[in-house]
PDB file of N, CA and C in Angstrom:
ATOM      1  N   UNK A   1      -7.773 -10.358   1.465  1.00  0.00           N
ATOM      2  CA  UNK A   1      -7.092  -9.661   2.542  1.00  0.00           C
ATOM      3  C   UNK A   1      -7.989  -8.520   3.010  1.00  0.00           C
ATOM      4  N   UNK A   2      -8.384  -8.483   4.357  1.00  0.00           N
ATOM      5  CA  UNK A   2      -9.047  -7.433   4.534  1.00  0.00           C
ATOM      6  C   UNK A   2      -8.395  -5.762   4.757  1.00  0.00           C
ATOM      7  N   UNK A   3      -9.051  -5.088   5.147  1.00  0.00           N
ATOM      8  CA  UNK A   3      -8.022  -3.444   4.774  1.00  0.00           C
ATOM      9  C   UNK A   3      -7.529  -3.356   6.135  1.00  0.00           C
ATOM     10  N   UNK A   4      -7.847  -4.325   7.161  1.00  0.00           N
ATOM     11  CA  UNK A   4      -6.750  -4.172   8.824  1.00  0.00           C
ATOM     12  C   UNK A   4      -5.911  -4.973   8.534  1.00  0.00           C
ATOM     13  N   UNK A   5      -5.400  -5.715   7.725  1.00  0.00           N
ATOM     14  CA  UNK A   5      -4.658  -6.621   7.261  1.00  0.00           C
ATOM     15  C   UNK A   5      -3.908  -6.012   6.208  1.00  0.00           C
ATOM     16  N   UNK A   6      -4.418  -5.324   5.251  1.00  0.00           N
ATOM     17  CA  UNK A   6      -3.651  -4.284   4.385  1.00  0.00           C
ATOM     18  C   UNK A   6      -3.013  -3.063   5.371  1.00  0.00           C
ATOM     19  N   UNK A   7      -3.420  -2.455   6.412  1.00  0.00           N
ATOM     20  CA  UNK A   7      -3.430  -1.206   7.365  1.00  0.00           C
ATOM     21  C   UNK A   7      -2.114  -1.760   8.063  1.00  0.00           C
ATOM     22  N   UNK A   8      -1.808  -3.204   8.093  1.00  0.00           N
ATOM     23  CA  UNK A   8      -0.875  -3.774   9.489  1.00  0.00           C
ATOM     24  C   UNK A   8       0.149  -3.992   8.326  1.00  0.00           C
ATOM     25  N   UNK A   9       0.433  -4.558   7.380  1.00  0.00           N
ATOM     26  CA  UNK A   9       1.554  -4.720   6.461  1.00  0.00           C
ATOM     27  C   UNK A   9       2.048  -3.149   5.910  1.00  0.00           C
ATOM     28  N   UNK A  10       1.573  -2.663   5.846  1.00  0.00           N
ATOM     29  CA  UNK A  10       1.938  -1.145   5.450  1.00  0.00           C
ATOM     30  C   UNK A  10       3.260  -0.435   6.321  1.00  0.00           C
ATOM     31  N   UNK A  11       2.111  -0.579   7.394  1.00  0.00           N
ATOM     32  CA  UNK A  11       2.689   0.074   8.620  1.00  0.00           C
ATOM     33  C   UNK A  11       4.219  -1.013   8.637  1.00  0.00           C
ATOM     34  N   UNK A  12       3.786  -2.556   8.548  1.00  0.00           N
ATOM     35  CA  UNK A  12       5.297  -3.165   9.094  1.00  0.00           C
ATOM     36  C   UNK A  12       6.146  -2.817   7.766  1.00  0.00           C
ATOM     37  N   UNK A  13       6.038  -2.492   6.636  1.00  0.00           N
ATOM     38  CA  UNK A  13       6.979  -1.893   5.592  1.00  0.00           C
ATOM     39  C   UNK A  13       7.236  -0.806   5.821  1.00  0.00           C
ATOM     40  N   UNK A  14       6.728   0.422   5.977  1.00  0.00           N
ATOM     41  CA  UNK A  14       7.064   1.728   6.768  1.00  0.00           C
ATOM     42  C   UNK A  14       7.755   1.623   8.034  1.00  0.00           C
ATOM     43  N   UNK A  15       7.740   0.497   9.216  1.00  0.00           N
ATOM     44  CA  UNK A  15       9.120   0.818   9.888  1.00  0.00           C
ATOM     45  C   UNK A  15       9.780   0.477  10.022  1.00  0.00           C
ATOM     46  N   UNK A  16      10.155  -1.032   8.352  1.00  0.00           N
ATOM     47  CA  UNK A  16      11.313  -1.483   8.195  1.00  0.00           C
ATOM     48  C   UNK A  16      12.229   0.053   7.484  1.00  0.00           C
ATOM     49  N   UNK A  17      11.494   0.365   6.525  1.00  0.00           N
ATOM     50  CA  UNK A  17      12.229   1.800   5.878  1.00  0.00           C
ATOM     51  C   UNK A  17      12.462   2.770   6.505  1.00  0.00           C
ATOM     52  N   UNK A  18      11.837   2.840   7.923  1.00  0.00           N
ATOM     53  CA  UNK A  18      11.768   4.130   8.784  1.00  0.00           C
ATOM     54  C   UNK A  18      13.200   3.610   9.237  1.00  0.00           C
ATOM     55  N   UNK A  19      13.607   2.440  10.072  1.00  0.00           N
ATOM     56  CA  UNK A  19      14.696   1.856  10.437  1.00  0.00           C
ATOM     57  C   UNK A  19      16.097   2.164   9.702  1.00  0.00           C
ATOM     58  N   UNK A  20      15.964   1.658   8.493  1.00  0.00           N
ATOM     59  CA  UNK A  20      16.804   1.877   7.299  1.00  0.00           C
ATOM     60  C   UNK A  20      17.542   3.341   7.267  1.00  0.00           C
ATOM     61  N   UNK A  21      16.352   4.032   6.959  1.00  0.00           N
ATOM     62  CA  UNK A  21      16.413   5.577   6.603  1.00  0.00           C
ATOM     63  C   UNK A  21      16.952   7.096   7.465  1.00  0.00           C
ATOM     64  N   UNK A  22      15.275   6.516   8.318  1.00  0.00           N
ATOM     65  CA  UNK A  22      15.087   7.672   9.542  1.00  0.00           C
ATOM     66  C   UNK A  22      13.760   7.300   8.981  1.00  0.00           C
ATOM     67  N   UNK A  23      13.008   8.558  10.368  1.00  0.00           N
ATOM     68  CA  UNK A  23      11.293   8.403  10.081  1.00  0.00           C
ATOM     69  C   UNK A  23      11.263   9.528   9.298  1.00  0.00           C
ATOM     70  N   UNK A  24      12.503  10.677   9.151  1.00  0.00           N
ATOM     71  CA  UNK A  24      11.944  12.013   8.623  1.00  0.00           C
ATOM     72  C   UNK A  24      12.089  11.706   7.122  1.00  0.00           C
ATOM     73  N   UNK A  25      12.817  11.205   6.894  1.00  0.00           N
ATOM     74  CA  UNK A  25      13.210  10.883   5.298  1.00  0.00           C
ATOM     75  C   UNK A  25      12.023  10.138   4.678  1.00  0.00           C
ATOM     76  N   UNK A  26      11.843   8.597   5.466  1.00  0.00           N
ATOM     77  CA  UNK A  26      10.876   7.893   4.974  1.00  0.00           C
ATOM     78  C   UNK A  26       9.004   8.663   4.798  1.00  0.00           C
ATOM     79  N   UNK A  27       8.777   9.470   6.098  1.00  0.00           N
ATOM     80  CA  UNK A  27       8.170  10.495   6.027  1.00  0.00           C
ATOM     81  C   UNK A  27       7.716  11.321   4.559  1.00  0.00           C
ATOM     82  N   UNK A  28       9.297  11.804   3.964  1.00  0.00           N
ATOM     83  CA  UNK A  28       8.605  12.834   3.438  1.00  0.00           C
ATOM     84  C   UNK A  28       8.987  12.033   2.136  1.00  0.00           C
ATOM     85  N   UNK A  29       8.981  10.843   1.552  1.00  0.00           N
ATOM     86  CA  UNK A  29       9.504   9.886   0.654  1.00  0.00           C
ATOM     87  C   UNK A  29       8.073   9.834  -0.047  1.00  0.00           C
ATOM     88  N   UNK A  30       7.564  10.294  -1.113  1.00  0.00           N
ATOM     89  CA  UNK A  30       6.262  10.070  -1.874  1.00  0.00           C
ATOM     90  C   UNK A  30       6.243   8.288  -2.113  1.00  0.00           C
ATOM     91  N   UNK A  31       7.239   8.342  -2.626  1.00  0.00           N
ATOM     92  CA  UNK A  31       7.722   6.739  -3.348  1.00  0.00           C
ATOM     93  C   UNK A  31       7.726   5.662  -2.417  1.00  0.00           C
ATOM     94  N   UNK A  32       8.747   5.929  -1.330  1.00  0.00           N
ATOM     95  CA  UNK A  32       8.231   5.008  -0.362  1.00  0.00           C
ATOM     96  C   UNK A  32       6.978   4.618   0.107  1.00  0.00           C
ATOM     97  N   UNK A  33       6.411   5.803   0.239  1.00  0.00           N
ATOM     98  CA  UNK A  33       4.864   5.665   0.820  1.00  0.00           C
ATOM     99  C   UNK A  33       3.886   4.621  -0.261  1.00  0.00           C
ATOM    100  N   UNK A  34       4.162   4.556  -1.909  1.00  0.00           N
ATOM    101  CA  UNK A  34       3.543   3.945  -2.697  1.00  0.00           C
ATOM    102  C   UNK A  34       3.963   3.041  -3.100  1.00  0.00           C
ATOM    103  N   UNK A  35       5.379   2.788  -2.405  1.00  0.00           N
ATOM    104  CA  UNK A  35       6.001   1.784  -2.592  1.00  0.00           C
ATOM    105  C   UNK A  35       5.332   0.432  -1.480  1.00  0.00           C
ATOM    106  N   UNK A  36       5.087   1.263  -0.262  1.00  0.00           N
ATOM    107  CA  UNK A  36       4.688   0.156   0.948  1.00  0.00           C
ATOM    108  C   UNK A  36       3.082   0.245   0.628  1.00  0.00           C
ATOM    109  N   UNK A  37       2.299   0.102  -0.056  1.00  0.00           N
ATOM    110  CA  UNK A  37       1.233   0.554  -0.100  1.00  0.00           C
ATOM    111  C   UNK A  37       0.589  -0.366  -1.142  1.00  0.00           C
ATOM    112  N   UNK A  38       1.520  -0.460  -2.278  1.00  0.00           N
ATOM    113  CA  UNK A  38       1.485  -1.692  -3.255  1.00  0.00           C
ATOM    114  C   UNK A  38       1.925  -2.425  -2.433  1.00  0.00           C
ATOM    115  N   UNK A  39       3.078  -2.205  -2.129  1.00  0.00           N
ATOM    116  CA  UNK A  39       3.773  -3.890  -1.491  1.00  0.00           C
ATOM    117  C   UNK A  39       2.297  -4.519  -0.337  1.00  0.00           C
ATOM    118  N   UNK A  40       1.771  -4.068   0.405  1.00  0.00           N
ATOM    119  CA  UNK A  40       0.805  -4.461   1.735  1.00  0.00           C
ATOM    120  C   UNK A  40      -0.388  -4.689   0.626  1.00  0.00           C
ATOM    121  N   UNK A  41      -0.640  -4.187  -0.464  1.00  0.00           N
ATOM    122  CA  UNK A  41      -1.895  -5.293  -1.245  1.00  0.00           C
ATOM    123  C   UNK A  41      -1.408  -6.363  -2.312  1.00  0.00           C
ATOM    124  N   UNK A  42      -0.118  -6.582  -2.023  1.00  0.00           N
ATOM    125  CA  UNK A  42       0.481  -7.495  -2.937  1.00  0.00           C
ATOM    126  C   UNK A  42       0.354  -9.125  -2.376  1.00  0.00           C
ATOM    127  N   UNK A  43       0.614 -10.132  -3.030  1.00  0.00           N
ATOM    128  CA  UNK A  43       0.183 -11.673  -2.453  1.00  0.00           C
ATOM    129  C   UNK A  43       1.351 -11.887  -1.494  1.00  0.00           C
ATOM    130  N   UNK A  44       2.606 -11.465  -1.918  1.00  0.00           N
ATOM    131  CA  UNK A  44       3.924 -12.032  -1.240  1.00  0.00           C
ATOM    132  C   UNK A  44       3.823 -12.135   0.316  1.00  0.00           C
ATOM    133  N   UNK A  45       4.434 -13.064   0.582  1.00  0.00           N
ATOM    134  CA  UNK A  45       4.452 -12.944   2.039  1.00  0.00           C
ATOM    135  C   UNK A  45       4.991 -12.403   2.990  1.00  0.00           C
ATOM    136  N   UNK A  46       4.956 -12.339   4.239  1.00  0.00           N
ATOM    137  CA  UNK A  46       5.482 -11.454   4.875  1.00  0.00           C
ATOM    138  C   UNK A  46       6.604 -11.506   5.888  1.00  0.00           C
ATOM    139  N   UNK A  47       7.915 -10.916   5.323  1.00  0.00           N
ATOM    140  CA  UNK A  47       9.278 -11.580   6.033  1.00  0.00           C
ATOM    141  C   UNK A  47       8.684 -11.870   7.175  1.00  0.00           C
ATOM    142  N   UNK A  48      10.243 -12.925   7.818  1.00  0.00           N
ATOM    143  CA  UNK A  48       9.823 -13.439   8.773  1.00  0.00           C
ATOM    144  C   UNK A  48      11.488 -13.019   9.376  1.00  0.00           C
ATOM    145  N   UNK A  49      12.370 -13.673  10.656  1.00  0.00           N
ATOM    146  CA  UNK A  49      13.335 -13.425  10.970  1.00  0.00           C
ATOM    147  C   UNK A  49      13.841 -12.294  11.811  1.00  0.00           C
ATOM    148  N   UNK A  50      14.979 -11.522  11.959  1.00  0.00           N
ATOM    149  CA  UNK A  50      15.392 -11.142  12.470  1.00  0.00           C
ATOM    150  C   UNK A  50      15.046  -9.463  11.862  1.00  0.00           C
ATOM    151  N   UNK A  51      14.753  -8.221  13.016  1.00  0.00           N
ATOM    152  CA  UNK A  51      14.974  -6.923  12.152  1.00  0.00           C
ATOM    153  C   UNK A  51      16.206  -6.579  10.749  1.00  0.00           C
ATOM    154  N   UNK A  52      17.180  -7.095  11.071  1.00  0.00           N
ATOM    155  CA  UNK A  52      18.125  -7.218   9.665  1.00  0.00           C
ATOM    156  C   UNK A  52      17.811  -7.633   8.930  1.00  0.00           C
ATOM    157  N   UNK A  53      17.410  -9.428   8.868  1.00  0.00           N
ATOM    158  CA  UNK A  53      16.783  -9.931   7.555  1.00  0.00           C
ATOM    159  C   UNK A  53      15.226  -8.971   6.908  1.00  0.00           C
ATOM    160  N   UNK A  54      14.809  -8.636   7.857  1.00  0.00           N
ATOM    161  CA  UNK A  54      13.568  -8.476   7.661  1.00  0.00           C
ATOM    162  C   UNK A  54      13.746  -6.513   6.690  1.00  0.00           C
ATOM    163  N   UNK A  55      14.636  -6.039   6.957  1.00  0.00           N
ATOM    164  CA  UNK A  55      14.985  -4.670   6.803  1.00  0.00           C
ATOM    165  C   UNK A  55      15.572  -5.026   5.289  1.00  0.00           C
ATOM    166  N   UNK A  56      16.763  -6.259   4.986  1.00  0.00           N
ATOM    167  CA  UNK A  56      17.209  -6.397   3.786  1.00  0.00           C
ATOM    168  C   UNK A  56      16.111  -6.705   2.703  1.00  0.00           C
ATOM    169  N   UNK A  57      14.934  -7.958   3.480  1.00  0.00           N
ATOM    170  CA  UNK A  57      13.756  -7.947   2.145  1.00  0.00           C
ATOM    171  C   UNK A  57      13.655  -7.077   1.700  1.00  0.00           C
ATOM    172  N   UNK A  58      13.222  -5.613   2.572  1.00  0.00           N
ATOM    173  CA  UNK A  58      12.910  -4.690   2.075  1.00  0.00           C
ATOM    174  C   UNK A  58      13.555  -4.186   0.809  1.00  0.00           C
ATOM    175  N   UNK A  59      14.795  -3.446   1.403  1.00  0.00           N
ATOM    176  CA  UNK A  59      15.952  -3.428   0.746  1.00  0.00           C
ATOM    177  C   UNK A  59      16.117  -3.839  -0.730  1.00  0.00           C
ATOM    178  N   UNK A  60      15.921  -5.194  -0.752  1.00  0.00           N
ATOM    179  CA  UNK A  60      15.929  -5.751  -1.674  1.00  0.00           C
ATOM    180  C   UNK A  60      14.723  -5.473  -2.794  1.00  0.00           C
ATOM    181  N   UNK A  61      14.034  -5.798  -2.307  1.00  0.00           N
ATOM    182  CA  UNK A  61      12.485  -5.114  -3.162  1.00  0.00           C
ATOM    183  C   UNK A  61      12.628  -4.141  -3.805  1.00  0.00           C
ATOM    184  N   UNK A  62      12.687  -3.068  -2.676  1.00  0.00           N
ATOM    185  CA  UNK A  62      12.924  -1.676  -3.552  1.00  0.00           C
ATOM    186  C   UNK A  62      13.734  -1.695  -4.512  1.00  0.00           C
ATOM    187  N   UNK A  63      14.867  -2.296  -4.433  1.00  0.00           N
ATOM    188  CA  UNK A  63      15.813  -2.368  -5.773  1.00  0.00           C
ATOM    189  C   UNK A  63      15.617  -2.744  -6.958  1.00  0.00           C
ATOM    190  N   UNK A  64      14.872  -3.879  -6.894  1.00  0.00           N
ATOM    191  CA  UNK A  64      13.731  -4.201  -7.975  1.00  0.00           C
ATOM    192  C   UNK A  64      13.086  -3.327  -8.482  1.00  0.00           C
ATOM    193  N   UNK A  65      11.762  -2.952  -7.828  1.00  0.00           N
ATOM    194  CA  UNK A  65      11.106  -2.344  -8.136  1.00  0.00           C
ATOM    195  C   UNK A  65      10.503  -1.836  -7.192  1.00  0.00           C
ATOM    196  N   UNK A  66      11.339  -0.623  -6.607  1.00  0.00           N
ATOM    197  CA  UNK A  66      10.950   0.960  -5.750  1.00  0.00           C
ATOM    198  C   UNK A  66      10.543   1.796  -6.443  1.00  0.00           C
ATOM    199  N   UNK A  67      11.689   1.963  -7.501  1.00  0.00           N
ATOM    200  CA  UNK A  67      11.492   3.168  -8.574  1.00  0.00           C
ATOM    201  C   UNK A  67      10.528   3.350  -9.907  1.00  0.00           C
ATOM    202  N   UNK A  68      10.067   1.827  -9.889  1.00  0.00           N
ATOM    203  CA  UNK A  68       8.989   2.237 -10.944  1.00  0.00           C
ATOM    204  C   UNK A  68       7.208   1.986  -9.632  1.00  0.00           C
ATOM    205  N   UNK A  69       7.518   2.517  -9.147  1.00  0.00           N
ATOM    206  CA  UNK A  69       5.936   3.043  -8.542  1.00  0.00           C
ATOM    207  C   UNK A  69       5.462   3.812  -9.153  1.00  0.00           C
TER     208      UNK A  69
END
Protein backbone atom coordinates (compact mmCIF):
# COMPACT_ATOMS: atom_id res chain seq x y z
CA UNK A 1 0.00 0.00 0.00
CA UNK A 2 1.53 3.12 -0.81
CA UNK A 3 1.43 6.23 1.91
CA UNK A 4 -1.38 8.21 -0.69
CA UNK A 5 -3.24 5.18 -0.24
CA UNK A 6 -2.55 5.02 3.53
CA UNK A 7 -3.15 9.27 3.52
CA UNK A 8 -6.82 8.51 1.63
CA UNK A 9 -8.10 5.65 4.12
CA UNK A 10 -7.26 7.68 7.14
CA UNK A 11 -8.83 10.60 6.09
CA UNK A 12 -12.09 8.26 4.92
CA UNK A 13 -12.02 6.83 8.75
CA UNK A 14 -11.70 10.33 10.21
CA UNK A 15 -14.92 11.51 8.46
CA UNK A 16 -16.79 8.51 9.12
CA UNK A 17 -16.01 9.43 13.06
CA UNK A 18 -16.13 13.12 12.35
CA UNK A 19 -19.90 12.24 11.12
CA UNK A 20 -20.63 10.07 14.13
CA UNK A 21 -19.18 12.46 16.68
CA UNK A 22 -18.59 16.05 15.43
CA UNK A 23 -15.21 17.23 13.89
CA UNK A 24 -14.43 18.98 17.35
CA UNK A 25 -14.59 15.87 19.41
CA UNK A 26 -13.06 13.57 16.80
CA UNK A 27 -10.42 16.42 16.53
CA UNK A 28 -9.31 16.49 19.87
CA UNK A 29 -9.77 12.38 20.31
CA UNK A 30 -5.87 11.12 20.71
CA UNK A 31 -7.40 7.53 20.29
CA UNK A 32 -9.36 8.12 17.46
CA UNK A 33 -6.62 9.63 15.63
CA UNK A 34 -4.52 6.14 16.35
CA UNK A 35 -7.27 4.39 16.02
CA UNK A 36 -7.77 5.55 12.11
CA UNK A 37 -4.18 5.42 11.57
CA UNK A 38 -3.75 1.66 12.40
CA UNK A 39 -6.97 0.97 10.87
CA UNK A 40 -5.62 2.84 7.10
CA UNK A 41 -2.28 0.48 7.42
CA UNK A 42 -4.29 -2.46 8.22
CA UNK A 43 -5.16 -5.30 5.22
CA UNK A 44 -9.06 -5.06 5.80
CA UNK A 45 -10.96 -3.66 3.29
CA UNK A 46 -12.59 -0.77 2.75
CA UNK A 47 -16.47 -0.40 3.53
CA UNK A 48 -18.40 -0.07 0.80
CA UNK A 49 -22.37 1.10 0.86
CA UNK A 50 -24.26 3.65 2.13
CA UNK A 51 -22.80 6.68 4.74
CA UNK A 52 -24.78 4.61 7.57
CA UNK A 53 -23.41 1.29 6.74
CA UNK A 54 -20.22 2.69 6.18
CA UNK A 55 -20.31 4.92 9.68
CA UNK A 56 -21.59 1.49 11.59
CA UNK A 57 -18.23 -0.49 10.26
CA UNK A 58 -16.70 2.00 11.93
CA UNK A 59 -18.65 1.87 14.89
CA UNK A 60 -18.27 -1.46 15.07
CA UNK A 61 -14.47 -1.68 14.97
CA UNK A 62 -13.93 0.64 17.52
CA UNK A 63 -15.87 -1.54 19.82
CA UNK A 64 -13.60 -4.20 19.27
CA UNK A 65 -10.75 -2.70 19.39
CA UNK A 66 -10.74 1.36 19.75
CA UNK A 67 -9.68 1.16 23.21
CA UNK A 68 -6.76 -0.89 23.14
CA UNK A 69 -4.72 1.50 20.72
Amino acid sequence: MTSEEVKMRYSFAMCAFSRMYGVRAVNASETIHKFCHKWSESGEQTPTGTLVEVNFYFKDRWDVWGGRV
